[in-house]
C-alpha atoms as a PDB file:
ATOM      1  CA  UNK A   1      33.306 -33.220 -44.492  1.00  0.00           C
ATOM      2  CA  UNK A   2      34.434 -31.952 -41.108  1.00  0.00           C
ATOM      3  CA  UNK A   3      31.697 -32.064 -38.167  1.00  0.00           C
ATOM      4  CA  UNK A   4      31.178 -29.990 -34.928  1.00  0.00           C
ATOM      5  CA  UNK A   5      32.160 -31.722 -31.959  1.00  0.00           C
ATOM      6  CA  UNK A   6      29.346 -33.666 -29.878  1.00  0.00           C
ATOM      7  CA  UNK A   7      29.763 -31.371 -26.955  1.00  0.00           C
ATOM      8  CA  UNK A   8      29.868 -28.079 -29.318  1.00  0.00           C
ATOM      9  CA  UNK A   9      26.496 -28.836 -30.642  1.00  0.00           C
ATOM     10  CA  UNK A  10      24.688 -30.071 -27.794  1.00  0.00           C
ATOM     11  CA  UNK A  11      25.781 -26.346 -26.347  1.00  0.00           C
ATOM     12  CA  UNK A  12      24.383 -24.788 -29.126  1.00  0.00           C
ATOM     13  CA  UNK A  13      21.647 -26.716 -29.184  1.00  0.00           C
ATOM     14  CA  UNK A  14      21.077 -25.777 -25.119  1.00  0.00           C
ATOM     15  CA  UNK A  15      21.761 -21.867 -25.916  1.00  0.00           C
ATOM     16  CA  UNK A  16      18.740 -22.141 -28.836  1.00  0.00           C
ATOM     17  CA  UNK A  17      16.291 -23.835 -26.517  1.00  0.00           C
ATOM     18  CA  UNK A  18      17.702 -21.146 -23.462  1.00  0.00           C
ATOM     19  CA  UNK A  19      17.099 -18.294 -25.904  1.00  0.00           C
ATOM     20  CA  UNK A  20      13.695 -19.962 -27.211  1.00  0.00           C
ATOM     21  CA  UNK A  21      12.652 -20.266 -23.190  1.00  0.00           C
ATOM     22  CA  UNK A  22      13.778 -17.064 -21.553  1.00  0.00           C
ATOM     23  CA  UNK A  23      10.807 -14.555 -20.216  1.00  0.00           C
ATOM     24  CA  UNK A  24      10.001 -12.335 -22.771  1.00  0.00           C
ATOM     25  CA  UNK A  25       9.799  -8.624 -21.938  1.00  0.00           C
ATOM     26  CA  UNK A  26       6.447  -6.858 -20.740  1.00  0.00           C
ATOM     27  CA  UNK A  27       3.943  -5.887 -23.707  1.00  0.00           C
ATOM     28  CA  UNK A  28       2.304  -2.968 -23.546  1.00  0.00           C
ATOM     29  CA  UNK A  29      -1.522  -2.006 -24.565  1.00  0.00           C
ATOM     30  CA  UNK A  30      -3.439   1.113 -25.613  1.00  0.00           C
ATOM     31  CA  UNK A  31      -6.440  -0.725 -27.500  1.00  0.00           C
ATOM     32  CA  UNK A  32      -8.480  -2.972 -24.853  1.00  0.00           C
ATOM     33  CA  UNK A  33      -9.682  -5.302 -27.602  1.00  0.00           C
ATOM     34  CA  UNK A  34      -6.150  -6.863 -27.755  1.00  0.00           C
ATOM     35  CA  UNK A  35      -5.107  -6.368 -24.125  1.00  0.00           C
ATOM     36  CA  UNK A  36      -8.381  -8.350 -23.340  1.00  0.00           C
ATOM     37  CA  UNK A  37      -6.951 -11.276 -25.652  1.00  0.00           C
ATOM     38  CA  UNK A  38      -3.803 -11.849 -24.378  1.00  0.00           C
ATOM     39  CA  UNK A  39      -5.303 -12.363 -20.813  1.00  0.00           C
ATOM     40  CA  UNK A  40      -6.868 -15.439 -21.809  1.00  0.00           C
ATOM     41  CA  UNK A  41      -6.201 -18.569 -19.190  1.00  0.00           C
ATOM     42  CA  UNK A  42      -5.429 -15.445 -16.505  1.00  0.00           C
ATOM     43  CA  UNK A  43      -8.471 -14.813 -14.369  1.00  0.00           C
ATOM     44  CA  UNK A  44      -9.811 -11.355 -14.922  1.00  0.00           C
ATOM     45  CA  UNK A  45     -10.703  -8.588 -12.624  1.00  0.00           C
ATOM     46  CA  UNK A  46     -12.784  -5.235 -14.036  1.00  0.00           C
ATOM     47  CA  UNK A  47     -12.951  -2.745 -11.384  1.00  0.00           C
ATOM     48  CA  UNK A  48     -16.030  -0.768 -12.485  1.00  0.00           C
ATOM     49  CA  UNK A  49     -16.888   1.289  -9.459  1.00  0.00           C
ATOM     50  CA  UNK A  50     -20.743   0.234 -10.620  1.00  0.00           C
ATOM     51  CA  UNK A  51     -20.959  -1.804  -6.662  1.00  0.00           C
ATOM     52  CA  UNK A  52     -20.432   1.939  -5.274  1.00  0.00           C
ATOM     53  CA  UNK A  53     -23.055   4.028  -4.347  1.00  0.00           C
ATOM     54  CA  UNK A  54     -22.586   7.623  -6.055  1.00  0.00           C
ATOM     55  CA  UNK A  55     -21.329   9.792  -5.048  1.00  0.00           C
ATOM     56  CA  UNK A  56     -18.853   7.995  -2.751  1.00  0.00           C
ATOM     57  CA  UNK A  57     -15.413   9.531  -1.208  1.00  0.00           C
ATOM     58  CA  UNK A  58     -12.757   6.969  -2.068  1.00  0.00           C
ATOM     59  CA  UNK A  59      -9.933   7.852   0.756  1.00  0.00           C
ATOM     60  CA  UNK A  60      -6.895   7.010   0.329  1.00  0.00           C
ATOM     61  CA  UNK A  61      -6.166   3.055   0.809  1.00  0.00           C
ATOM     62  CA  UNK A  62      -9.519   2.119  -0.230  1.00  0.00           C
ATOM     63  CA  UNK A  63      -9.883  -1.802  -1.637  1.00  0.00           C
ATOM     64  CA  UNK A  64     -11.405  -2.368  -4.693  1.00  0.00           C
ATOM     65  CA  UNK A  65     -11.336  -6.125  -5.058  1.00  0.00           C
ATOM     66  CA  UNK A  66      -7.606  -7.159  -5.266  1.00  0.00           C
ATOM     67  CA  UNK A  67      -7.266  -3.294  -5.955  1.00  0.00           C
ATOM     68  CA  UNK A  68      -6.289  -0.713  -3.516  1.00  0.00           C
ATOM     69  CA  UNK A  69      -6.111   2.722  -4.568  1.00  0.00           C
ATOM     70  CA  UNK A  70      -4.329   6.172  -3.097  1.00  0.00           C
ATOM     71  CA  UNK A  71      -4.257   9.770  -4.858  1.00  0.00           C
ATOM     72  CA  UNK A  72      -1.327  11.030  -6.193  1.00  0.00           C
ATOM     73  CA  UNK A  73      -1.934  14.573  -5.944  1.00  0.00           C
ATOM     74  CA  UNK A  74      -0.973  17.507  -8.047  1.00  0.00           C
ATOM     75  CA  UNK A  75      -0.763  20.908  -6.576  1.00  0.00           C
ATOM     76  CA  UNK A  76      -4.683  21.849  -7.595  1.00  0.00           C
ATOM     77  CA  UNK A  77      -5.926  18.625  -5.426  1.00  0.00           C
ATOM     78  CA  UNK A  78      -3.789  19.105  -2.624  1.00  0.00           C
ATOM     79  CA  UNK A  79      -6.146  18.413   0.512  1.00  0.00           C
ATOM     80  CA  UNK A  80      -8.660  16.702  -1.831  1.00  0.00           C
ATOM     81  CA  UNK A  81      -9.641  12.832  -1.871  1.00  0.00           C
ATOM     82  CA  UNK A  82     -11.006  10.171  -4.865  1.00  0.00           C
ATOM     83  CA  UNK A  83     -14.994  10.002  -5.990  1.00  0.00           C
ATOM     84  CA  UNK A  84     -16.913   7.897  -7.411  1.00  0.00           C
ATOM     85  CA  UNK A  85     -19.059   9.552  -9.145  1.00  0.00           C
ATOM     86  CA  UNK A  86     -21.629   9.561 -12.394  1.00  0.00           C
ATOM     87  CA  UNK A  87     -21.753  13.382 -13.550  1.00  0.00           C
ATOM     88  CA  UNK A  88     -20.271  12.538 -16.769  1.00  0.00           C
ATOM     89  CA  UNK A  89     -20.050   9.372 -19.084  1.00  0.00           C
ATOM     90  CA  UNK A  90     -18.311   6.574 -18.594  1.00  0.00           C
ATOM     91  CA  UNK A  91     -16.653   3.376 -20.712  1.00  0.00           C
ATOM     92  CA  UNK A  92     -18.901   0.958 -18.623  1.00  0.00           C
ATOM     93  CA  UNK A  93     -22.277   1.345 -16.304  1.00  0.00           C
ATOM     94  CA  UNK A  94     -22.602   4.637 -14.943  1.00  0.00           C
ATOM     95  CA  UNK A  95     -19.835   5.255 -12.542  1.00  0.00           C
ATOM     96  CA  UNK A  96     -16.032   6.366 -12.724  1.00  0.00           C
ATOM     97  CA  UNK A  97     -13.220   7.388 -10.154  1.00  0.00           C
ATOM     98  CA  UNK A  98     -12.783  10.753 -10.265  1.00  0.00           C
ATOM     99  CA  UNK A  99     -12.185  14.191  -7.463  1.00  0.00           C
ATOM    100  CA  UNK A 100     -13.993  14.871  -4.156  1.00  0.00           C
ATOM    101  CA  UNK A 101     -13.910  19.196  -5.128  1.00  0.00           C
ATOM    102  CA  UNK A 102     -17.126  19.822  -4.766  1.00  0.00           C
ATOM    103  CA  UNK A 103     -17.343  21.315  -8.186  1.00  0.00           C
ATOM    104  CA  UNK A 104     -15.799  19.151 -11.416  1.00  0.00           C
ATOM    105  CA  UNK A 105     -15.050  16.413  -9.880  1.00  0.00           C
ATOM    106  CA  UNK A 106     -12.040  15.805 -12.327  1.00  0.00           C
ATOM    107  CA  UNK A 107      -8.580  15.065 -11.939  1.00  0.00           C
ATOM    108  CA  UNK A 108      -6.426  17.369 -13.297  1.00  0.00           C
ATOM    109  CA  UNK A 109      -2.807  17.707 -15.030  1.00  0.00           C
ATOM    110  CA  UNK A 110      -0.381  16.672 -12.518  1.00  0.00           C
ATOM    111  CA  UNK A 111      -2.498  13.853 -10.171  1.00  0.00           C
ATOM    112  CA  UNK A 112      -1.574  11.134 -10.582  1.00  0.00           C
ATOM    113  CA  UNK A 113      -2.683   7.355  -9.233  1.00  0.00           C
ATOM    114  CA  UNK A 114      -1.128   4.916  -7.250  1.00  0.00           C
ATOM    115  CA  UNK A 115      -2.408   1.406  -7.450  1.00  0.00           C
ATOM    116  CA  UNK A 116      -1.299  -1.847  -5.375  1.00  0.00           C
ATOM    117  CA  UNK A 117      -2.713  -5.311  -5.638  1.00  0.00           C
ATOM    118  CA  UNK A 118      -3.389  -8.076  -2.771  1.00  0.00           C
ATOM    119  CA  UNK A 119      -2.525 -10.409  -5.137  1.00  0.00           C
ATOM    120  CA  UNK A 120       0.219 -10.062  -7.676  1.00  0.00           C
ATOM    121  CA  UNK A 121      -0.685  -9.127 -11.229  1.00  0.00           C
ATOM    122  CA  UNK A 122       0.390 -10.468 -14.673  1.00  0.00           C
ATOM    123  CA  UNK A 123      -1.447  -7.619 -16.178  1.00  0.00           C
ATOM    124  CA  UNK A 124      -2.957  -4.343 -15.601  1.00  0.00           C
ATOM    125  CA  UNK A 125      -4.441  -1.950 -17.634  1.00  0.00           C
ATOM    126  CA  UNK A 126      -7.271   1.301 -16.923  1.00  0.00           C
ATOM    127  CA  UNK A 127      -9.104   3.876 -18.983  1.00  0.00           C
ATOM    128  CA  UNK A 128      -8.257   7.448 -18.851  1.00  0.00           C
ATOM    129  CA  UNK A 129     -11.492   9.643 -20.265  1.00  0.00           C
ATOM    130  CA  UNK A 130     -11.052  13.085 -21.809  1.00  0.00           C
ATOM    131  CA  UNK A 131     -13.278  15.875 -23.563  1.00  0.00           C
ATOM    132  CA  UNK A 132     -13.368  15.415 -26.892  1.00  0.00           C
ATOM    133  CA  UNK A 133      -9.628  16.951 -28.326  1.00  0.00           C
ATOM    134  CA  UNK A 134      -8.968  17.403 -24.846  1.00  0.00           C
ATOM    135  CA  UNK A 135      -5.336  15.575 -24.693  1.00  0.00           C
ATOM    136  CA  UNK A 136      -2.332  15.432 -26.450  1.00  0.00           C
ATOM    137  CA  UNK A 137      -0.147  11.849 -27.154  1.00  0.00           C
ATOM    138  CA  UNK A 138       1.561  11.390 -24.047  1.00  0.00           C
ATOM    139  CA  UNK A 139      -0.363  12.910 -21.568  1.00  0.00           C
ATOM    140  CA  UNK A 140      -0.770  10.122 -19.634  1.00  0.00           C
ATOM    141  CA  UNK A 141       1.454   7.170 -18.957  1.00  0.00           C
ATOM    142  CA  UNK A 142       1.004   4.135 -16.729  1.00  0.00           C
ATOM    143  CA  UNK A 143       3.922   2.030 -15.269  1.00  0.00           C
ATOM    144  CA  UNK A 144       4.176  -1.108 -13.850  1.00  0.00           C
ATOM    145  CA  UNK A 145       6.573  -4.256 -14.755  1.00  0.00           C
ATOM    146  CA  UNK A 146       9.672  -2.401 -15.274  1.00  0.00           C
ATOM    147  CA  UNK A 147       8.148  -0.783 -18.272  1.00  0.00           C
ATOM    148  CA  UNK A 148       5.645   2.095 -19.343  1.00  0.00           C
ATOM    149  CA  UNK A 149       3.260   2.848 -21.734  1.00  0.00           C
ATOM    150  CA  UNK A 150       1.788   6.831 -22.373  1.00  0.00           C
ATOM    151  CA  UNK A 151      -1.833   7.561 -24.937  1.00  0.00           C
ATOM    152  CA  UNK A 152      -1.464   7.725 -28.405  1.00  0.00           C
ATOM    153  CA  UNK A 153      -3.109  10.751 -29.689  1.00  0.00           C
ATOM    154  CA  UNK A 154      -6.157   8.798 -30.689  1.00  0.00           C
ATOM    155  CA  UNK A 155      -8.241   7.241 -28.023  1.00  0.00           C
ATOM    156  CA  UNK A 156      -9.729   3.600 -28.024  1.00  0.00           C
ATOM    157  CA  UNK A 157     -12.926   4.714 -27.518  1.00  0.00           C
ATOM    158  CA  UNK A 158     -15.115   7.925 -28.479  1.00  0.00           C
ATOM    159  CA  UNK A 159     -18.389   8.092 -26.106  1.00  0.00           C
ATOM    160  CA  UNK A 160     -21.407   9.998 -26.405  1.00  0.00           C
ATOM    161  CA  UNK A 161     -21.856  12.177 -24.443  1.00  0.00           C
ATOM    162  CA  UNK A 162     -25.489  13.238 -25.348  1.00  0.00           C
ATOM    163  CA  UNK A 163     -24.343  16.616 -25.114  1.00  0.00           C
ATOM    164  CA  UNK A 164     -25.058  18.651 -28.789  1.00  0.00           C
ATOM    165  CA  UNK A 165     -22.517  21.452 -28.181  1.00  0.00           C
ATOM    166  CA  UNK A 166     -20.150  18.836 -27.022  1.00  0.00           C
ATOM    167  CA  UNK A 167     -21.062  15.416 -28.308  1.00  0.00           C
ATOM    168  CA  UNK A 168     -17.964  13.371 -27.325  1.00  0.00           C
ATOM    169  CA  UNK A 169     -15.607  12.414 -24.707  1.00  0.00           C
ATOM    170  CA  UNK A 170     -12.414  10.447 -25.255  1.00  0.00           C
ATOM    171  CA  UNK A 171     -11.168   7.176 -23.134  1.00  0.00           C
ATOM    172  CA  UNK A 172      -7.624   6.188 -23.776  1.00  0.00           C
ATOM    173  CA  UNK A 173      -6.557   2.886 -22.582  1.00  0.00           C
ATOM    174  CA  UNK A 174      -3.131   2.045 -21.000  1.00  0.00           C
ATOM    175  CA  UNK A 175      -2.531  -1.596 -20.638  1.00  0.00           C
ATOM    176  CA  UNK A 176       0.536  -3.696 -19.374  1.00  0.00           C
ATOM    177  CA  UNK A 177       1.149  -7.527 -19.817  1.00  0.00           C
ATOM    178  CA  UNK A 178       4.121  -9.456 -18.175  1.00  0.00           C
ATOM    179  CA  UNK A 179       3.005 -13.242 -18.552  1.00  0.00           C
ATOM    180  CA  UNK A 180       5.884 -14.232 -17.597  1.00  0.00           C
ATOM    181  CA  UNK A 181       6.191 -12.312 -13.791  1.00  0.00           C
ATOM    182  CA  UNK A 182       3.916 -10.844 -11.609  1.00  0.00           C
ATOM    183  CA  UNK A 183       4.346  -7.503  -9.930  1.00  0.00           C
ATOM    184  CA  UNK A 184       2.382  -5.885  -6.763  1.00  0.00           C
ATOM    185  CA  UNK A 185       1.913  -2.397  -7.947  1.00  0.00           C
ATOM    186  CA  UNK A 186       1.323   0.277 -10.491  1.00  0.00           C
ATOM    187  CA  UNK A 187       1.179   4.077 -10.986  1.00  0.00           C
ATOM    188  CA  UNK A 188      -0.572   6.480 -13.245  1.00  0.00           C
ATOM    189  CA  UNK A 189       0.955   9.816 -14.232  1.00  0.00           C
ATOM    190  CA  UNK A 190      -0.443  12.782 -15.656  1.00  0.00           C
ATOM    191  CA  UNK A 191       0.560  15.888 -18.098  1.00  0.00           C
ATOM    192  CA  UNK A 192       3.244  18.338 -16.261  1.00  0.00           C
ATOM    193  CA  UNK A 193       2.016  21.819 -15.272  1.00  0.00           C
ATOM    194  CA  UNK A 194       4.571  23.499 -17.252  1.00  0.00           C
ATOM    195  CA  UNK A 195       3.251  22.040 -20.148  1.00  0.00           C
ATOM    196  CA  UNK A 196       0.106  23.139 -20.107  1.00  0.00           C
ATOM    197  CA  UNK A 197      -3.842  22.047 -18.583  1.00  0.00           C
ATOM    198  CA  UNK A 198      -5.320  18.604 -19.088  1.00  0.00           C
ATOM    199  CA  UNK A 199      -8.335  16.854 -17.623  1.00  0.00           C
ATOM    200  CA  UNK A 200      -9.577  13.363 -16.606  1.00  0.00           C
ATOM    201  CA  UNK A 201     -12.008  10.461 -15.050  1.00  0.00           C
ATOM    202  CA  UNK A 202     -10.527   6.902 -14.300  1.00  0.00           C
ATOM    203  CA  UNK A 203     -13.066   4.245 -15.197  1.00  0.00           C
ATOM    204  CA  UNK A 204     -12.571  -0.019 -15.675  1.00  0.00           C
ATOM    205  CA  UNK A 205      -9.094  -0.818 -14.137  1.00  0.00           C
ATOM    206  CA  UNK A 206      -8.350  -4.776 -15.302  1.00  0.00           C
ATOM    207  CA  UNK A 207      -6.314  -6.831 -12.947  1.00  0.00           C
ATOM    208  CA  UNK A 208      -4.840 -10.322 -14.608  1.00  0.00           C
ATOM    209  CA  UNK A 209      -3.820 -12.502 -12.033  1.00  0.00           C
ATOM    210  CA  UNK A 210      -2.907 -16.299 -12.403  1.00  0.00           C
ATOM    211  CA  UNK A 211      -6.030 -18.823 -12.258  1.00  0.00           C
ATOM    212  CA  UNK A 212      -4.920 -21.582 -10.011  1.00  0.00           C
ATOM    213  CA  UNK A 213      -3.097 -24.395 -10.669  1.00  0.00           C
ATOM    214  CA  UNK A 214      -0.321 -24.208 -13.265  1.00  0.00           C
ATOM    215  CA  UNK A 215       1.233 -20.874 -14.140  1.00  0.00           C
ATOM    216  CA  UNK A 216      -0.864 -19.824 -17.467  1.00  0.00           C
ATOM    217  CA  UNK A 217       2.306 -17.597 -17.810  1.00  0.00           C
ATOM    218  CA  UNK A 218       4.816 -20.269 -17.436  1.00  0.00           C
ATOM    219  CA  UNK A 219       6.776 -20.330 -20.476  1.00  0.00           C
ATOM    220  CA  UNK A 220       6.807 -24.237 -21.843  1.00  0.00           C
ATOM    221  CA  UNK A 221       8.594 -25.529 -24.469  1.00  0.00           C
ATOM    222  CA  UNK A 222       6.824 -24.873 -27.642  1.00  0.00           C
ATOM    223  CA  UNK A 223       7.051 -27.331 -30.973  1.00  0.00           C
ATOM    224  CA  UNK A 224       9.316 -24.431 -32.395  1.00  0.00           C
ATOM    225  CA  UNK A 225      11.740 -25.677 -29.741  1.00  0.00           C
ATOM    226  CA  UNK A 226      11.608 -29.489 -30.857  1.00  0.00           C
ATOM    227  CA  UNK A 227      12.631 -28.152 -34.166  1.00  0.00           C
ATOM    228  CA  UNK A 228      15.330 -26.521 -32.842  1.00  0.00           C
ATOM    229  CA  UNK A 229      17.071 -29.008 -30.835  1.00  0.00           C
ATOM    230  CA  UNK A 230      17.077 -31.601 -33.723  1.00  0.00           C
ATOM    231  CA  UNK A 231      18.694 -28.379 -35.882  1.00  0.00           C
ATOM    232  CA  UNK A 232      21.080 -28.536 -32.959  1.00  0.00           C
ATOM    233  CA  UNK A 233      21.928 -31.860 -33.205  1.00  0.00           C
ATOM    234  CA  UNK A 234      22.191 -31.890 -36.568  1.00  0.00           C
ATOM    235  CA  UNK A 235      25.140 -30.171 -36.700  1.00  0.00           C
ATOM    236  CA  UNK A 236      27.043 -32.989 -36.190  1.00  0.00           C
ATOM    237  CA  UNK A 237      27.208 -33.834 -39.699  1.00  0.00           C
ATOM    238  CA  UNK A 238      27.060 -30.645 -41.184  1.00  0.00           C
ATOM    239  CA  UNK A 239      29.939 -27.782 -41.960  1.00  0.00           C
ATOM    240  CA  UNK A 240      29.876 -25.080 -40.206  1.00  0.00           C
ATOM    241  CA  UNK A 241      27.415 -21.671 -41.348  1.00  0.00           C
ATOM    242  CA  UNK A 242      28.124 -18.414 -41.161  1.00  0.00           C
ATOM    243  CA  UNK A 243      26.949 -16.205 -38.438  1.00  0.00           C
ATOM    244  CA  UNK A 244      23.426 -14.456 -38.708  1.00  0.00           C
ATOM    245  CA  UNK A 245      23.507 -10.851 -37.918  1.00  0.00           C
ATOM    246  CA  UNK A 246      19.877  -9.486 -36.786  1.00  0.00           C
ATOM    247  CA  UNK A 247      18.697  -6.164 -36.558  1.00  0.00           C
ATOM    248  CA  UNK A 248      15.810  -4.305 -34.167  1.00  0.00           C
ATOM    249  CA  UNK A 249      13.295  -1.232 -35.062  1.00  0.00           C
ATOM    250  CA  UNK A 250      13.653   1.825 -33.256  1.00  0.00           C
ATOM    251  CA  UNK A 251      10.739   4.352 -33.429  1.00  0.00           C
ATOM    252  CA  UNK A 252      10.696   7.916 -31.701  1.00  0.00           C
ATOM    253  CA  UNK A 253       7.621   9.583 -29.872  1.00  0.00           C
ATOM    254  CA  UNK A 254       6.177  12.402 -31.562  1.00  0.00           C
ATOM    255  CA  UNK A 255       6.986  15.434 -29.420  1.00  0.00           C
ATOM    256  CA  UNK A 256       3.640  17.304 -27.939  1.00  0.00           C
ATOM    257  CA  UNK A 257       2.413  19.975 -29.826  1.00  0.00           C
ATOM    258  CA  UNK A 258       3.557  23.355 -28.507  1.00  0.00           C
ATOM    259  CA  UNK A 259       1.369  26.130 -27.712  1.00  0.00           C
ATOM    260  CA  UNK A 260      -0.407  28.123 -25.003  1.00  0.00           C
ATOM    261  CA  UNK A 261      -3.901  29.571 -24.975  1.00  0.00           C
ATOM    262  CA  UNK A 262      -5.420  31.408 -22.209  1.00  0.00           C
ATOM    263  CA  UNK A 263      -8.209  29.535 -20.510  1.00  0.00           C
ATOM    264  CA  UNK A 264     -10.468  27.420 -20.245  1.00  0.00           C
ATOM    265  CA  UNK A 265     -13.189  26.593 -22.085  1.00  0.00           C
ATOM    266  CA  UNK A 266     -17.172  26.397 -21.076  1.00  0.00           C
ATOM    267  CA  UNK A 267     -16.933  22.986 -20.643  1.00  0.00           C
ATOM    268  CA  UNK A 268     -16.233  21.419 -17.387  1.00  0.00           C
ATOM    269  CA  UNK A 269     -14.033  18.696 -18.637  1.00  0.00           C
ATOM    270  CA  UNK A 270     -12.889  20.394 -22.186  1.00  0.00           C
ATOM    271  CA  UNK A 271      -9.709  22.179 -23.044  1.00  0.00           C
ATOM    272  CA  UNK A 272      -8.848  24.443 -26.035  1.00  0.00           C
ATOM    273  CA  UNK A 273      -6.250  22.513 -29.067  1.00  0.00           C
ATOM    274  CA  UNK A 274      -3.899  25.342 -27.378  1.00  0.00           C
ATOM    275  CA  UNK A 275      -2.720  24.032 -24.151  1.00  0.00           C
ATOM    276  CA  UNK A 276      -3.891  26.729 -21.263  1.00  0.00           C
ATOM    277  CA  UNK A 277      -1.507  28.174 -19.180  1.00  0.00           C
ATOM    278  CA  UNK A 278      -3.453  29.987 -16.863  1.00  0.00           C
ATOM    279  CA  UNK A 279      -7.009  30.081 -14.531  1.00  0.00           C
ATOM    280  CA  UNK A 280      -5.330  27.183 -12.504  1.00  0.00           C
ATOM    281  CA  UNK A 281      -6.914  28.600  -8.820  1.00  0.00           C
ATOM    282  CA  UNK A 282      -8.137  26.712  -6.311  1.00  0.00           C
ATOM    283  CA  UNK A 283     -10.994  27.339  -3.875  1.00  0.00           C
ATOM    284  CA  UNK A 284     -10.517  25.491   0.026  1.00  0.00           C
ATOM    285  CA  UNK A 285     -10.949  22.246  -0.355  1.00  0.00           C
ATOM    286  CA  UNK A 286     -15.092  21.304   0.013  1.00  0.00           C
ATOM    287  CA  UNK A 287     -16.386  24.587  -1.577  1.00  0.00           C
ATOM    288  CA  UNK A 288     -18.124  24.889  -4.577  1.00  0.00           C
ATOM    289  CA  UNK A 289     -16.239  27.561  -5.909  1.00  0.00           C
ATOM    290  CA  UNK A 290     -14.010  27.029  -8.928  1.00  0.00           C
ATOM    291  CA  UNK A 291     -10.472  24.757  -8.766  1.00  0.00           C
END
């Protein structure tokens, strides 16, 4: 029986543990129960908004813990600045981030927000809250890491809204994970124009950042990796094997629904199933006319 060569397996034996030990690419989140598991040994950060008094303008620049926000804005907000405010529900407490118009007090299709963090983050992740059936899978996608994730068509949560006529509102989370690498920044994005009309509040941004001490993200050799290496060595004595081919998954995002209706319904927040395409005015920016 012919071995490998000393030097041939202790390099194969390196390339398993190198493989085994290499940073694994950013996961991405849109159901907070799991995001919130993988963050253990990270410390934790929930920006709430419930330490603001509402209603509060939110400027652009303004520090939220480790969190410092600006407004992306769409052609509707232009001129306008953040809120916190309480008009509507939100996923925790009372307050949310949402528009300074005087009127709604919603973002709209289009803004967008821009997030940067004192201290680099392992993880971040946000609600985005709807109208009940007021969004369509992939109307809103958050980036940060190098990667991106965008809302499944069915939200995380559905909240009551203790409205009869309209007795729920939708919050989608967005969640990113690198425990590997930290980054500094993140942005928000929100449904194109020519697509049609969406609405939105921003409410319980999580920041993971590392504890202190020892990396919790720091990738260590696992017992996996023992096994491994003794594999490696063991091919010393044994014939050669035949290469192991391995394949990957692709899956393909469900195209938005087409469609156009005509405006917008009663509610403040609420959109038709038909994308509107129209009643997109905006008053000056601080009157309480209509955006």
């Amino acid at each position: 029986m012919h071995g490998i060569p000393l030097r041939a397996a202790l390099a194969a034996s390196a390339t398993i543990v190198g493989i085994n030990l290499a940073a694994a690419a950013p996961t991405t989140y849109t159901d907070r129960a799991a995001f919130d598991a993988a963050l253990a040994g990270f410390a934790v950060e929930v920006v709430d908004f419930e330490s603001t008094t509402a209603p509060s303008p939110v400027p652009d620049g303004t520090r939220f813990g480790n969190v410092t926000l600006s407004f992306d804005r769409g052609i509707d907000s232009t001129g306008l600045d953040m809120l916190v405010t309480e008009r509507f529900v939100a996923t925790s407490g009372q307050n949310y981030l949402g528009v300074d118009d005087g009127f709604r007090e919603q973002f709209l299709n289009d803004d967008g927000l821009s997030l940067s963090f004192a201290t680099p983050a392992h993880a971040i992740g946000l609600y985005v809250i709807t109208p009940g059936d007021g969004a369509f899978d992939g109307d809103f996608t958050l980036i940060a890491a190098g990667t991106s994730v965008s809302n499944p068509l069915a939200p995380d949560l559905r909240l009551d809204t203790g409205d009869p006529a309209l007795p729920l509102d939708d919050a989608y989370f967005l969640g990113i994970f690198d425990p590997d690498a930290s980054f500094a920044s993140a942005t928000l994005s929100s449904l194109d124009p020519a697509l049609g009309f969406v609405s939105f509040n921003i409410d319980d941004i999580v920041l993971a950042t590392d504890a202190g001490g020892d990396d919790p993200g720091a990738t260590l050799p696992l017992p996996g990796t023992l096994v491994l290496v003794a594999l490696g060595l063991g091919l010393l004595s044994r014939p050669r094997s035949a290469n192991r081919a391995f394949a990957s998954a692709t899956t393909t995002a469900k195209p938005p629904p087409p469609g156009c209706a005509g405006s917008r319904s009663a509610h403040p927040l609420r959109r038709s199933p038909l994308r509107p395409c129209a009643d997109r005015a905006i008053d000056s920016p601080g009157s309480a006319g209509a955006r």
